[in-house]
N, C-alpha and C. Protein backbone atom coordinates (compact mmCIF):
# COMPACT_ATOMS: atom_id res chain seq x y z
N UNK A 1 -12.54 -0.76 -5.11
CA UNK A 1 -11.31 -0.87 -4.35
C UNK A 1 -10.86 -2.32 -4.44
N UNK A 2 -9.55 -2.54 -4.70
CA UNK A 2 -8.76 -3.88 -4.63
C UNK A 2 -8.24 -4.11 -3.69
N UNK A 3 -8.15 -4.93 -2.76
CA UNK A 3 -7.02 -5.33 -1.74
C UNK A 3 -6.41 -6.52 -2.09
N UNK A 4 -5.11 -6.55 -2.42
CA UNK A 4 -4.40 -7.75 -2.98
C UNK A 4 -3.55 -8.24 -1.22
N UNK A 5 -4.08 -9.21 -0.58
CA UNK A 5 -3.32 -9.66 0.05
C UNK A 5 -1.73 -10.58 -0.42
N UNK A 6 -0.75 -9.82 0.53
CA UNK A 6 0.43 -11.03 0.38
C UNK A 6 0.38 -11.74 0.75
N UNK A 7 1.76 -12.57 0.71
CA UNK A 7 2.13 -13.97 1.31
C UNK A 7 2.22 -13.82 2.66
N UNK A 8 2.46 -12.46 3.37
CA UNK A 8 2.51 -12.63 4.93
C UNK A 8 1.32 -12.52 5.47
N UNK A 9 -0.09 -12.47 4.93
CA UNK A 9 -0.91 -11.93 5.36
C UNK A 9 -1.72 -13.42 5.46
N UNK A 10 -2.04 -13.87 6.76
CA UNK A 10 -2.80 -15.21 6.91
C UNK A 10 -4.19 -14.90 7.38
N UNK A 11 -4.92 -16.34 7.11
CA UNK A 11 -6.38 -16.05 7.01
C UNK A 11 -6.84 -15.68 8.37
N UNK A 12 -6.40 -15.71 9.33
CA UNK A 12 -7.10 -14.72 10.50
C UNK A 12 -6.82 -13.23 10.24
N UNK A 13 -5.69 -12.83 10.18
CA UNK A 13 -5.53 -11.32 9.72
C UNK A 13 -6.38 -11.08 8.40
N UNK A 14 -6.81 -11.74 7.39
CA UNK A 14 -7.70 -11.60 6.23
C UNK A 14 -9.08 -11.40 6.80
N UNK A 15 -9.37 -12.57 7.54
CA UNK A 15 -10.73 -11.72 8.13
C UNK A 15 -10.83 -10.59 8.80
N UNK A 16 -9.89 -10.81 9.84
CA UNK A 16 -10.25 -9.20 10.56
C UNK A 16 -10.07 -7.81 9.90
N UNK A 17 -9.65 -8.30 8.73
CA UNK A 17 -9.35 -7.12 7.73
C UNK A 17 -10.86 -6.44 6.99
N UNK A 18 -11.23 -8.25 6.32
CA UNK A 18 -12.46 -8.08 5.70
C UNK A 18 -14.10 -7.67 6.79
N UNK A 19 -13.57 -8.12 8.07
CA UNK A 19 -14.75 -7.70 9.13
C UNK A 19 -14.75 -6.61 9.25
N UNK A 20 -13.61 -5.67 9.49
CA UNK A 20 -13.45 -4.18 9.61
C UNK A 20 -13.90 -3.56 8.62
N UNK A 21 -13.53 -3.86 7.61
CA UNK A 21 -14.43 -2.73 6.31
C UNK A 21 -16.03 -3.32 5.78
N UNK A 22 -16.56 -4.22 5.84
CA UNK A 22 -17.40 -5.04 5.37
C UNK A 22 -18.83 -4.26 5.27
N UNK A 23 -19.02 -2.82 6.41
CA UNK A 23 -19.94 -1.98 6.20
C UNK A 23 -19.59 -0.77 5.13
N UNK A 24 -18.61 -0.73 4.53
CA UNK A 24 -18.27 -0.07 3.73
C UNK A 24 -19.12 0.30 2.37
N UNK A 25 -19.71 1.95 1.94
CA UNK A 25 -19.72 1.82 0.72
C UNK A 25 -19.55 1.12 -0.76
N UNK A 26 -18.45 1.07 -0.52
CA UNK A 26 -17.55 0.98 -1.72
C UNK A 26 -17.26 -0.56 -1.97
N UNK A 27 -17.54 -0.66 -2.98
CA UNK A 27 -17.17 -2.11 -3.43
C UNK A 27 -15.53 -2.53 -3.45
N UNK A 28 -15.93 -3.82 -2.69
CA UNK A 28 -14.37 -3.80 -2.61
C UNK A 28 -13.91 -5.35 -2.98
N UNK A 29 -13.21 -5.53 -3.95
CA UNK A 29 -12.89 -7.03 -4.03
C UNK A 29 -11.50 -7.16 -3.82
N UNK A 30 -11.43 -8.37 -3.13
CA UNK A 30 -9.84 -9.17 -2.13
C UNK A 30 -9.41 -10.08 -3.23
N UNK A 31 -8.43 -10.11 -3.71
CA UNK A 31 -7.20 -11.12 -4.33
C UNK A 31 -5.77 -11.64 -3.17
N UNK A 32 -5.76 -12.69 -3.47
CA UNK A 32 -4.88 -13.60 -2.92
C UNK A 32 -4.17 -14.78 -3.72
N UNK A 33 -3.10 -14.88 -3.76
CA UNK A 33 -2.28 -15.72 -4.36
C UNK A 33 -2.56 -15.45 -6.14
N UNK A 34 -2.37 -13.96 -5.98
CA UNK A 34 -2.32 -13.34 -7.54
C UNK A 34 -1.08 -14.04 -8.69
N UNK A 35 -1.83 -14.33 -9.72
CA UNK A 35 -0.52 -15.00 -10.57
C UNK A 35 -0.23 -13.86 -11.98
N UNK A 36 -0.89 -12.87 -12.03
CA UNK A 36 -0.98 -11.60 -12.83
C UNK A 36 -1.19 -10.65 -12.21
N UNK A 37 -0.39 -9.88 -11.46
CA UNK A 37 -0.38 -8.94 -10.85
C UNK A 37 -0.09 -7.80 -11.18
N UNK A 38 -0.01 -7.64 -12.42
CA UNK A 38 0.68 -6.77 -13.26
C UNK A 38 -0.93 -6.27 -13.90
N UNK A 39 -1.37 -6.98 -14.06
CA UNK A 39 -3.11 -6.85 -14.75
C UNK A 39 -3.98 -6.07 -13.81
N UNK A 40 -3.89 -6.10 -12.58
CA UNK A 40 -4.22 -5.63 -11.24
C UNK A 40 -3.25 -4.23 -11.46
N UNK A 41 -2.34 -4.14 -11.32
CA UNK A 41 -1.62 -2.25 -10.98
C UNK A 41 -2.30 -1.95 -12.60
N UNK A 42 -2.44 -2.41 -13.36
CA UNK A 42 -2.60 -1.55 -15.06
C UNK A 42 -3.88 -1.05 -14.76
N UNK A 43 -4.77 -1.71 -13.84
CA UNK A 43 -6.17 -1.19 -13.80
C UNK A 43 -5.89 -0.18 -12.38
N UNK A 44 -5.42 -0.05 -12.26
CA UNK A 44 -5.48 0.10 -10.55
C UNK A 44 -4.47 2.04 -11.21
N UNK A 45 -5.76 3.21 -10.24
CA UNK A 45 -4.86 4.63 -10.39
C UNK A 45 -4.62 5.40 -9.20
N UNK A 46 -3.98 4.56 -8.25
CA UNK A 46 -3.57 4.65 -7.26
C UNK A 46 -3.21 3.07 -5.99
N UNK A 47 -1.96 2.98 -5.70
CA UNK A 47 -1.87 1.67 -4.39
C UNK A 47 -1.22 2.69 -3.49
N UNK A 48 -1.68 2.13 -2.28
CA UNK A 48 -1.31 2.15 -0.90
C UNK A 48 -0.58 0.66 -0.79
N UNK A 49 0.58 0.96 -0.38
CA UNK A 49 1.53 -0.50 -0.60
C UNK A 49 2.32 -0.32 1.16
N UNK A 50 2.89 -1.48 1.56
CA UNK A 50 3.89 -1.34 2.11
C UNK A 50 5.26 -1.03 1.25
N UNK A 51 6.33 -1.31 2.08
CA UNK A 51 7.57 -0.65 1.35
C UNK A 51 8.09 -1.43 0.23
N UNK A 52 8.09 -2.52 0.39
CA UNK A 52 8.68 -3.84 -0.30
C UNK A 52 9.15 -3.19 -2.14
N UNK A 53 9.32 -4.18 -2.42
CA UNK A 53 9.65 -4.59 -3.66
C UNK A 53 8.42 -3.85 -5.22
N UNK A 54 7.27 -3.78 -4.25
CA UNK A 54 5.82 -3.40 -5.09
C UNK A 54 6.45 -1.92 -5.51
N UNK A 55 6.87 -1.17 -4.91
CA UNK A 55 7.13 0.35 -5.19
C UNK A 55 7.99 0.35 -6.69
N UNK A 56 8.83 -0.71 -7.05
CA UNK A 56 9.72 -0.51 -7.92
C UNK A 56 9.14 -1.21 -9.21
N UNK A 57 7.98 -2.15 -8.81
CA UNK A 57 6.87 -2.41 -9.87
C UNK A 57 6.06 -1.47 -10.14
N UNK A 58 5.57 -1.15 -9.43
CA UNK A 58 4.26 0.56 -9.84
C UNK A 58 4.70 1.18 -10.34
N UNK A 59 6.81 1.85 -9.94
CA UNK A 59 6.96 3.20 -10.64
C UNK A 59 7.27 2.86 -11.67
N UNK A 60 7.66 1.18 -12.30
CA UNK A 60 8.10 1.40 -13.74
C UNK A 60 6.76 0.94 -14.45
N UNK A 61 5.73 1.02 -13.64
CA UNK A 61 4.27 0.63 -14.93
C UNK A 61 3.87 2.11 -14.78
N UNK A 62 4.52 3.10 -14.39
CA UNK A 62 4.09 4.91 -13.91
C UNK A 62 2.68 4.58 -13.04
N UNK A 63 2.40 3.63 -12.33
CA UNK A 63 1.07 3.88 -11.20
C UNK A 63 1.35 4.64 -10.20
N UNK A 64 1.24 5.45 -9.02
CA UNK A 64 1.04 6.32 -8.52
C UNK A 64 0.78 5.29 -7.07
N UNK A 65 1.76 5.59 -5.92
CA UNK A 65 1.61 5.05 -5.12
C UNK A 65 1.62 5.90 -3.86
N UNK A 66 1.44 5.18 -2.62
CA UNK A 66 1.86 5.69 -0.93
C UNK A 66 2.37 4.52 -0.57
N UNK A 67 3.31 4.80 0.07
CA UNK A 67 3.87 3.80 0.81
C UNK A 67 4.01 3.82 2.19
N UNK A 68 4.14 2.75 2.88
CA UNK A 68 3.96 2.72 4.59
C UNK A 68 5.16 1.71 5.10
N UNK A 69 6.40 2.20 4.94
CA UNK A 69 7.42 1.32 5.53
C UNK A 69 7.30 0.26 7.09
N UNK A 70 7.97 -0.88 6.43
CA UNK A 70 7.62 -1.46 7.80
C UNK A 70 8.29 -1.30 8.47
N UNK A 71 9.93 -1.04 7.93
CA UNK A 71 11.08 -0.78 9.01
C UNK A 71 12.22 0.55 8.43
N UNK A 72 13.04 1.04 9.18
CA UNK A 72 13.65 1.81 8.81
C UNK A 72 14.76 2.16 7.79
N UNK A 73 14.74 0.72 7.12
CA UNK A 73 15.71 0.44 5.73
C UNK A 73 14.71 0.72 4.88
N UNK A 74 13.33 0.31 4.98
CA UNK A 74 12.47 0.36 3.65
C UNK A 74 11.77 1.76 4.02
N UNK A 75 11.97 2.46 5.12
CA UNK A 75 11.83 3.88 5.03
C UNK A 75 12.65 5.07 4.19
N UNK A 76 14.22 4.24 4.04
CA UNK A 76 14.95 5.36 3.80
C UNK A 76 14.86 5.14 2.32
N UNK A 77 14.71 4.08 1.78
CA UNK A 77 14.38 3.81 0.37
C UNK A 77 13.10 4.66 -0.26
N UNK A 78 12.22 4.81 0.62
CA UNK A 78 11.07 5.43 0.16
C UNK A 78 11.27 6.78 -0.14
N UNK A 79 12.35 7.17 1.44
CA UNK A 79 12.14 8.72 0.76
C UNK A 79 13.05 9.17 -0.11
N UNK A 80 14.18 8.44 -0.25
CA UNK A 80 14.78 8.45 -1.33
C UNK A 80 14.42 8.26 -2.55
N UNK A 81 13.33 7.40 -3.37
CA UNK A 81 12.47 7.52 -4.03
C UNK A 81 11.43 8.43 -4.37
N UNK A 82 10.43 8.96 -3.32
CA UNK A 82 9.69 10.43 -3.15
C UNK A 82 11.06 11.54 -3.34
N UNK A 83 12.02 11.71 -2.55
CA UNK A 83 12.88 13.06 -3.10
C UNK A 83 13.04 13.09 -4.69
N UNK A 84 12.76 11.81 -5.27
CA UNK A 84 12.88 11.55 -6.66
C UNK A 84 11.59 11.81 -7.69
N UNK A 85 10.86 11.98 -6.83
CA UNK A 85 9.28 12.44 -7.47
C UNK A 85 8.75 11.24 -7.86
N UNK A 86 9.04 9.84 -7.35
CA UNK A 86 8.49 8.88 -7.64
C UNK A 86 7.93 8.66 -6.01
N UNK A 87 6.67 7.79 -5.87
CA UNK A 87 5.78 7.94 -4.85
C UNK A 87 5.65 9.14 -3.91
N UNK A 88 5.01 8.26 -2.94
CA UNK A 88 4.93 9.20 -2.00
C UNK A 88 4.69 8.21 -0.59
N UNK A 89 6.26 8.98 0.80
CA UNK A 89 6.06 7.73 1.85
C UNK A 89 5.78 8.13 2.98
N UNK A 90 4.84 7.65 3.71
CA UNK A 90 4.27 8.30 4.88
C UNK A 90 4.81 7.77 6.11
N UNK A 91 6.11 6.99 5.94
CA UNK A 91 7.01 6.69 7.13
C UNK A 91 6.88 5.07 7.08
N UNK A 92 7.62 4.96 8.61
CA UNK A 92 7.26 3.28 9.13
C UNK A 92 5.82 3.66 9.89
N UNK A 93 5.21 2.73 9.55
CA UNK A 93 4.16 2.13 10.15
C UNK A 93 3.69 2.77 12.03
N UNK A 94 4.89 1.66 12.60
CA UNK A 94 4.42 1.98 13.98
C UNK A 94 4.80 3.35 14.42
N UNK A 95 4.98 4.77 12.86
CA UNK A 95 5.05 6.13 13.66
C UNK A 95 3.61 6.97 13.26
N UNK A 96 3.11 6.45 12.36
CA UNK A 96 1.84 6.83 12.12
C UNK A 96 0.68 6.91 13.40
N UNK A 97 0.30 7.71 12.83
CA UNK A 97 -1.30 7.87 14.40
C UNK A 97 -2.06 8.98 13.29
N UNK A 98 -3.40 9.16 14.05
CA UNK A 98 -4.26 10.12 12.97
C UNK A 98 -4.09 11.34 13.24
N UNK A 99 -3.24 11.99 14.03
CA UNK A 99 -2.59 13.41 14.25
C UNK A 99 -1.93 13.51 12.93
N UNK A 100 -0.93 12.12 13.23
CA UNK A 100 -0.02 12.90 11.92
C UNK A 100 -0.35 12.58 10.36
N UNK A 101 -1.19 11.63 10.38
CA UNK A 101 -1.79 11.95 8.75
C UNK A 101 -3.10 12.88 8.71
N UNK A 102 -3.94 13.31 9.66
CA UNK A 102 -4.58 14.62 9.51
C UNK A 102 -3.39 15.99 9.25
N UNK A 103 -2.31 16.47 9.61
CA UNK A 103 -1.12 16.94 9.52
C UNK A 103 -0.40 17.26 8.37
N UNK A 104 -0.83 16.23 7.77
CA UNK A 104 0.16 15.61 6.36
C UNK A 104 -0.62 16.24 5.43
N UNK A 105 -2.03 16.17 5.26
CA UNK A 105 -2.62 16.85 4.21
C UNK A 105 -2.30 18.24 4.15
N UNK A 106 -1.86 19.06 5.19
CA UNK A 106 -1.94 20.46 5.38
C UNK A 106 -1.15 21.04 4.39
């Protein structure tokens, strides 16, 4: 597993990120202040992204994404994109809870 932190993401939120999973299985290596990021999605067969700008990099390298809008402009982009068979968007953020992505698989 890759986690590419952004530019909004500062080193207290990096730790509590890396403290939360740190019992984890799965090997997981963190990138920050990526200068080839493009080398990262070519290996990478699946991202979980926010809404941003990344969605329109993945779908033209064809990677396979989810997206998690942060606000309701980069929501309507998403699903306008998914109605397009490109990703797939599981809303803004603060509407998610584990009801509704247990839900979602159904």
């Amino acid at each position: 597993i890759s986690i590419i932190f952004g530019a909004g993401i500062d080193n207290i939120r990096q730790s509590k990120i890396k403290s939360s999973i740190k019992s984890s299985a799965h090997v997981i290596n963190f990138y920050d202040n990526v200068n080839n990021i493009a080398k990262l999605y070519l290996e990478s067969d699946l991202a979980i992204i926010n809404g941003g700008n990344t969605r329109f990099e993945l779908a033209s390298l064809g990677i396979p994404f989810i997206s998690i809008s942060f606000n309701e402009k980069q929501n309507r982009i998403a699903n306008s994109l998914q109605s397009n068979g490109v990703g797939e968007n599981l809303g803004v953020y603060n509407n998610l809870n584990k009801s509704f992505l247990s839900c979602r698989s159904k």
